[in-house]
N, C-alpha and C. Protein backbone atom coordinates (compact mmCIF):
# COMPACT_ATOMS: atom_id res chain seq x y z
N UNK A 1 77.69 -34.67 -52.56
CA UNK A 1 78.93 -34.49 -51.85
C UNK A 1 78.71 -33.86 -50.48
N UNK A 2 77.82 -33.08 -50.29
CA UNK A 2 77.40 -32.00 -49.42
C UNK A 2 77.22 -33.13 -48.69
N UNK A 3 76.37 -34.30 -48.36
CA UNK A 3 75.64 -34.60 -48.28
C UNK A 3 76.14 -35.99 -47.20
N UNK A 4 77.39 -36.70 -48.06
CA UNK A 4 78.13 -37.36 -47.64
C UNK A 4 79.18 -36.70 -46.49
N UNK A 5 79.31 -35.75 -46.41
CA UNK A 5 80.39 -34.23 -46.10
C UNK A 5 79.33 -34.50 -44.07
N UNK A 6 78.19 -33.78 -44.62
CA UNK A 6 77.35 -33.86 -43.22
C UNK A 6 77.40 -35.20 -42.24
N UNK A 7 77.06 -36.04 -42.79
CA UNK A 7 76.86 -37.24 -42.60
C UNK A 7 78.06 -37.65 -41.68
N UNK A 8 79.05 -37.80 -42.41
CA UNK A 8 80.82 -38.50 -41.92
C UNK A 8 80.96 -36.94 -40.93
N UNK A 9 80.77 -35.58 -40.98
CA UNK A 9 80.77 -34.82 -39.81
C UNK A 9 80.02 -35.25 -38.25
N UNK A 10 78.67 -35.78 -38.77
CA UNK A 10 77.72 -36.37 -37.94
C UNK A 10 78.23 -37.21 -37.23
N UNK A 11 78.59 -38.42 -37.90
CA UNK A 11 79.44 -39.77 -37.30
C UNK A 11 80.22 -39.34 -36.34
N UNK A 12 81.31 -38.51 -36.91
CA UNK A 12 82.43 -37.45 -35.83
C UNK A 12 82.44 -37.54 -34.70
N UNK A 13 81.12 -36.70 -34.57
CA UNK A 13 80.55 -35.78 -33.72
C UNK A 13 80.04 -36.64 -32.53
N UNK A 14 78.60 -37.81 -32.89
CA UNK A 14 78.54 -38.79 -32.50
C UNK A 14 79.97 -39.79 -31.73
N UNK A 15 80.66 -40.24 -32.56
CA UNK A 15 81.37 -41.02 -31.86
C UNK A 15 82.57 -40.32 -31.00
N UNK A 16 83.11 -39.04 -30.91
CA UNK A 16 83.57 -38.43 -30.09
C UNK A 16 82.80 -38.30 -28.58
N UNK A 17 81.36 -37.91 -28.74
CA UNK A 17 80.72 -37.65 -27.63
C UNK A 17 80.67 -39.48 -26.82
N UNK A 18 80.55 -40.11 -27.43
CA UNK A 18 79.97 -42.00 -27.04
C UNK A 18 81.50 -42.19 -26.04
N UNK A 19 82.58 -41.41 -26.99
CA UNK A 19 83.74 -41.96 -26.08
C UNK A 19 84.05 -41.32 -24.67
N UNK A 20 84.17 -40.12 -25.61
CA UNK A 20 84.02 -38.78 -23.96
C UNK A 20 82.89 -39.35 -22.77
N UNK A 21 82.14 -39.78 -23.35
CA UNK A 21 81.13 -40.94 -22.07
C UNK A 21 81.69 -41.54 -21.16
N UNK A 22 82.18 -42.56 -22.28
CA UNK A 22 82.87 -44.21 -21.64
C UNK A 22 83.89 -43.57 -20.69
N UNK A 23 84.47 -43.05 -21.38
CA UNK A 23 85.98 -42.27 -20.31
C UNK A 23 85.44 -41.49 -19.61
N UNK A 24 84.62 -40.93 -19.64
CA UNK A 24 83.69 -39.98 -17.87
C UNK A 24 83.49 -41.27 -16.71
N UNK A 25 82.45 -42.58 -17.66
CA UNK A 25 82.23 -43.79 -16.75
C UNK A 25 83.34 -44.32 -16.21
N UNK A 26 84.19 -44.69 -17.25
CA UNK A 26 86.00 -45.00 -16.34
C UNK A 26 86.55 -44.47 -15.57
N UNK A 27 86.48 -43.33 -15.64
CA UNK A 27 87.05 -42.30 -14.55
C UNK A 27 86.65 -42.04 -12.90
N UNK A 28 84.97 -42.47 -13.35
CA UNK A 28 84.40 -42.03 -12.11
C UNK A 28 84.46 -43.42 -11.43
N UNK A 29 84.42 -44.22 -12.03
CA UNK A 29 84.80 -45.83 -11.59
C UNK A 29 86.02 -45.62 -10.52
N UNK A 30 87.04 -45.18 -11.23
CA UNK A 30 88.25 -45.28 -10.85
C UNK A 30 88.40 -44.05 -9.63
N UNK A 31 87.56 -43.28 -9.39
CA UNK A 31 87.44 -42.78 -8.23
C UNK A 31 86.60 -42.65 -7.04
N UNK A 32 85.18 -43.32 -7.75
CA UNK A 32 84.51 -44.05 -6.45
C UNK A 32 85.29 -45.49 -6.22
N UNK A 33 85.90 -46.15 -6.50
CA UNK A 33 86.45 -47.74 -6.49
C UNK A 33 84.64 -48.21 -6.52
N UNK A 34 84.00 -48.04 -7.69
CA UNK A 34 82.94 -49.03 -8.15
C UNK A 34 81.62 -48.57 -7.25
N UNK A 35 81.86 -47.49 -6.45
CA UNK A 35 80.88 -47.58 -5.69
C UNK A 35 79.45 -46.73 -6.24
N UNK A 36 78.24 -46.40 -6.28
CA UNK A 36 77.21 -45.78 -6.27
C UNK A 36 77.57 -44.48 -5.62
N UNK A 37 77.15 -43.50 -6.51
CA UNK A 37 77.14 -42.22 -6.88
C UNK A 37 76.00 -41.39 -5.87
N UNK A 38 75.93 -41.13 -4.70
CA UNK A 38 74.68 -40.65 -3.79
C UNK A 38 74.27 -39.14 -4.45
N UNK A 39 73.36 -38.39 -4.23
CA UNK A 39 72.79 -36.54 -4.66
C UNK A 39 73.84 -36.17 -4.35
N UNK A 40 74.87 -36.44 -3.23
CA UNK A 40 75.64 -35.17 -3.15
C UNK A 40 76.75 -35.37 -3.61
N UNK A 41 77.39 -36.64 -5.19
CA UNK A 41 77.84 -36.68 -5.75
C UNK A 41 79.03 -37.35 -5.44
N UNK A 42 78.98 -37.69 -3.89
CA UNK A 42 80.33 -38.68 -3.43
C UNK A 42 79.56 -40.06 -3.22
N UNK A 43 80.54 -41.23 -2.67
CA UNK A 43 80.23 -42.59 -3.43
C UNK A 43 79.52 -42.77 -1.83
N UNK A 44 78.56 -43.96 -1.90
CA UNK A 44 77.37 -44.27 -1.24
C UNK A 44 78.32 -45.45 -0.29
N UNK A 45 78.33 -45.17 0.90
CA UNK A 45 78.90 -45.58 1.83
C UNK A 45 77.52 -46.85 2.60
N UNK A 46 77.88 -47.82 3.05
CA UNK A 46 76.80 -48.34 3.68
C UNK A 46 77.70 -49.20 5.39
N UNK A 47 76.46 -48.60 6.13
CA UNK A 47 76.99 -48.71 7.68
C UNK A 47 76.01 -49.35 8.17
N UNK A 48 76.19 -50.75 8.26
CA UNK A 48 75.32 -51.92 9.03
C UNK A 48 75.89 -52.24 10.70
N UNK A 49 74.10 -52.06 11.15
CA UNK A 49 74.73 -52.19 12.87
C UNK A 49 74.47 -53.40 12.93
N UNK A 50 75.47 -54.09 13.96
CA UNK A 50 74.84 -55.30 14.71
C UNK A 50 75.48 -55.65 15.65
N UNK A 51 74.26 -56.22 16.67
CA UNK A 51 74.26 -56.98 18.04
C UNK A 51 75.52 -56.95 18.90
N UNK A 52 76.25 -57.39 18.66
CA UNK A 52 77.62 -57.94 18.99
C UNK A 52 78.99 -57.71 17.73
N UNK A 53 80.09 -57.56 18.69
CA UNK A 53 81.36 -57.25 17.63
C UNK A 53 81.50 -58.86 16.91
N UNK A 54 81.42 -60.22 17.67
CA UNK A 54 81.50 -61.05 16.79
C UNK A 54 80.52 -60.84 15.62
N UNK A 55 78.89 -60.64 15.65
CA UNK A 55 78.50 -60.64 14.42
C UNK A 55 78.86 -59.73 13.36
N UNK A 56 79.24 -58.76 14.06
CA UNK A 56 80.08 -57.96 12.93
C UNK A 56 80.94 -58.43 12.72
N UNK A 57 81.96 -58.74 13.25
CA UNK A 57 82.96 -59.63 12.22
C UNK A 57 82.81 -60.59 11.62
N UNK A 58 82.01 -61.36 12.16
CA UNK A 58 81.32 -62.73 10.72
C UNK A 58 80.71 -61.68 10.08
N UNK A 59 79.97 -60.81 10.07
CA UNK A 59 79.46 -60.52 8.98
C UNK A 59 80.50 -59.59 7.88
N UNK A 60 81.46 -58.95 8.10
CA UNK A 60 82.59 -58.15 7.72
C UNK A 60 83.52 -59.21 6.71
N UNK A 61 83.58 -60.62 7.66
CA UNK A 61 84.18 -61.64 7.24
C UNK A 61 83.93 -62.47 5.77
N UNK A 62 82.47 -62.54 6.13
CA UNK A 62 81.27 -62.95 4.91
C UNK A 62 81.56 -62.11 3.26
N UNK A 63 81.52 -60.84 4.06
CA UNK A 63 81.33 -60.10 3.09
C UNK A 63 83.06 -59.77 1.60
N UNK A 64 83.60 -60.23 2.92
CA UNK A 64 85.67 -60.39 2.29
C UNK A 64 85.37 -61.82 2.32
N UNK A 65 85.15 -62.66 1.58
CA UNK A 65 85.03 -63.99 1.01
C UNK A 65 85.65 -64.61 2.00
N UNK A 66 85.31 -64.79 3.53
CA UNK A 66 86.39 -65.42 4.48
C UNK A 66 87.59 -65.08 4.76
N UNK A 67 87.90 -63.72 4.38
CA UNK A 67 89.65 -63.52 4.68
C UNK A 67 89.16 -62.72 5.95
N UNK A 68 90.54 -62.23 7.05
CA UNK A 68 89.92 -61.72 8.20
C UNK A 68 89.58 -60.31 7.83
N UNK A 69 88.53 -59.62 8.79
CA UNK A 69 88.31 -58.33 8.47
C UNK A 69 89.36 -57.25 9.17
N UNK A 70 89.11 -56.16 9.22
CA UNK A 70 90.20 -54.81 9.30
C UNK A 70 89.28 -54.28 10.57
N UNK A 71 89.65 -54.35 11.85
CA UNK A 71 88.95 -53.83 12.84
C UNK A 71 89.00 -52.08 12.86
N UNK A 72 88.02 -51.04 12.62
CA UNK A 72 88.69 -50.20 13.56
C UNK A 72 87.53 -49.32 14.80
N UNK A 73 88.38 -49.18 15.62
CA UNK A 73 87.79 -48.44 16.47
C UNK A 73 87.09 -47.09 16.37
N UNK A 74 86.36 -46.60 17.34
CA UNK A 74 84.94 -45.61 15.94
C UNK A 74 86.15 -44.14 15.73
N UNK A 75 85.50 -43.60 15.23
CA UNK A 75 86.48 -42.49 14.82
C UNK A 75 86.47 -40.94 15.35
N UNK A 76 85.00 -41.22 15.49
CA UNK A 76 84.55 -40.11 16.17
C UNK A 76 83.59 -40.11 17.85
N UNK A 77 83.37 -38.95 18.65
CA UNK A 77 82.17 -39.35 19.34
C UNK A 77 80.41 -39.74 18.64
N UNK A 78 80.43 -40.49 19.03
CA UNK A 78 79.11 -40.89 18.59
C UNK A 78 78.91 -41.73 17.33
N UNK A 79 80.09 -42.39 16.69
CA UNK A 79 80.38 -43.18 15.80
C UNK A 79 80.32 -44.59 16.57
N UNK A 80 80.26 -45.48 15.76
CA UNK A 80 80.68 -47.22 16.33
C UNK A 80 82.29 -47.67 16.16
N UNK A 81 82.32 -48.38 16.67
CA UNK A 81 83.73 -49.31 15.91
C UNK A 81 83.24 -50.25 15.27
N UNK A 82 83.96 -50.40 14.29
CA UNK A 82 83.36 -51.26 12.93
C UNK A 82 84.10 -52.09 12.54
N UNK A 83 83.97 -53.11 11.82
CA UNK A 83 85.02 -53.73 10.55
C UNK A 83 84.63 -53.50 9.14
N UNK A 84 86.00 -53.98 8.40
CA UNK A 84 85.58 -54.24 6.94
C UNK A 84 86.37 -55.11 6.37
N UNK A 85 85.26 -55.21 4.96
CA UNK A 85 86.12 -56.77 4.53
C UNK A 85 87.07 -56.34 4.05
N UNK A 86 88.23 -57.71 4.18
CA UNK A 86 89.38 -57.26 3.59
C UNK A 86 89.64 -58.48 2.69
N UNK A 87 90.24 -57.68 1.34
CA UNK A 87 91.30 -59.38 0.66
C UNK A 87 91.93 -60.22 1.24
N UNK A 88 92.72 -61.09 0.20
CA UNK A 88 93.37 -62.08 0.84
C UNK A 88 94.92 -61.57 1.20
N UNK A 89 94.81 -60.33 1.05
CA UNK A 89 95.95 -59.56 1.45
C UNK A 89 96.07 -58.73 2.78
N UNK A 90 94.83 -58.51 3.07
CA UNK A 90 94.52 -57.86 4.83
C UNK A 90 94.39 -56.89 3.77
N UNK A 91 93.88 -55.95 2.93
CA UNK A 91 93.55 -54.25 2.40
C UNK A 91 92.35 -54.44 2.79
N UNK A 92 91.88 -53.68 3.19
CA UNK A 92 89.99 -53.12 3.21
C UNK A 92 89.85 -53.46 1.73
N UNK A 93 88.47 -53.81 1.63
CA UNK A 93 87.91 -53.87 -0.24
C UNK A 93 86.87 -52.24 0.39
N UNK A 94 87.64 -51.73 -0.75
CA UNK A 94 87.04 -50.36 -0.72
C UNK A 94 85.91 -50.33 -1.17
N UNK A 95 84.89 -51.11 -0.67
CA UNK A 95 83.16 -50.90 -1.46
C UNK A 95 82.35 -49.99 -0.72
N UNK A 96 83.00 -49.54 0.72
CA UNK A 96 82.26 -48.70 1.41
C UNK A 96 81.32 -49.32 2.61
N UNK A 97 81.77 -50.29 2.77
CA UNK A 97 81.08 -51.08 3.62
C UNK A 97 81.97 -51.07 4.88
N UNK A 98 80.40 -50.87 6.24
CA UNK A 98 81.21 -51.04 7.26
C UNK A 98 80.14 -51.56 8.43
N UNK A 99 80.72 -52.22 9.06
CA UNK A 99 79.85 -53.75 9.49
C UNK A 99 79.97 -53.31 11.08
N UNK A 100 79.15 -52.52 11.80
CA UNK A 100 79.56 -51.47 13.51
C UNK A 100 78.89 -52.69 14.17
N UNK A 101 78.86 -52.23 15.36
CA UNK A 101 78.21 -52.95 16.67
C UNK A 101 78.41 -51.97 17.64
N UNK A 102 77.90 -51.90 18.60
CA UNK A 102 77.27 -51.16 19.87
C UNK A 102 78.65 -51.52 20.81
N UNK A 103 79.93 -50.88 21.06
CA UNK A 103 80.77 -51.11 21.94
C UNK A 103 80.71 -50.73 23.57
């Protein structure tokens, strides 16, 4: 009895922790929007330069399955102006991507 008693406690224990997981992974999903987790624990941003503002926008474009990209101008001194892809709705796709050029 003891024995069966441990066991089905074990299971418990086990499948409480497996879920408390999944729902940590969901969560953090749902607040990076899918993105990679960098050391300092916020989501991994990626900032590609190139040549010219058209290739950044074909490439911004590429990257939003052909819908137009979201221009913006840099934000700071010493930043670029960039695009990003957007849906077929004009939203940025929040993957963290941002496609600069040399203005």
């Amino acid at each position: 009895m003891k024995l069966i008693l441990l066991t089905l406690a074990t299971a418990i224990v086990l499948l409480s922790l497996s879920v408390e997981q999944s729902e940590g992974q969901i969560w953090k999903h749902l607040i990076t929007g899918g993105r990679k987790i960098g050391g300092s624990g916020k989501p991994h941003l990626h900032f590609i330069l190139l040549p010219s503002r058209k290739a950044a926008e074909n490439a911004a474009r590429n990257a939003g399955k052909g819908n137009t990209p979201v221009h913006h101008t840099a934000h700071k001194p010493g930043q670029h102006p960039h695009f990003h892809p957007a849906d077929r709705s004009g939203n940025i796709i929040k993957d963290g991507s941002h496609y600069g050029y040399t203005g």
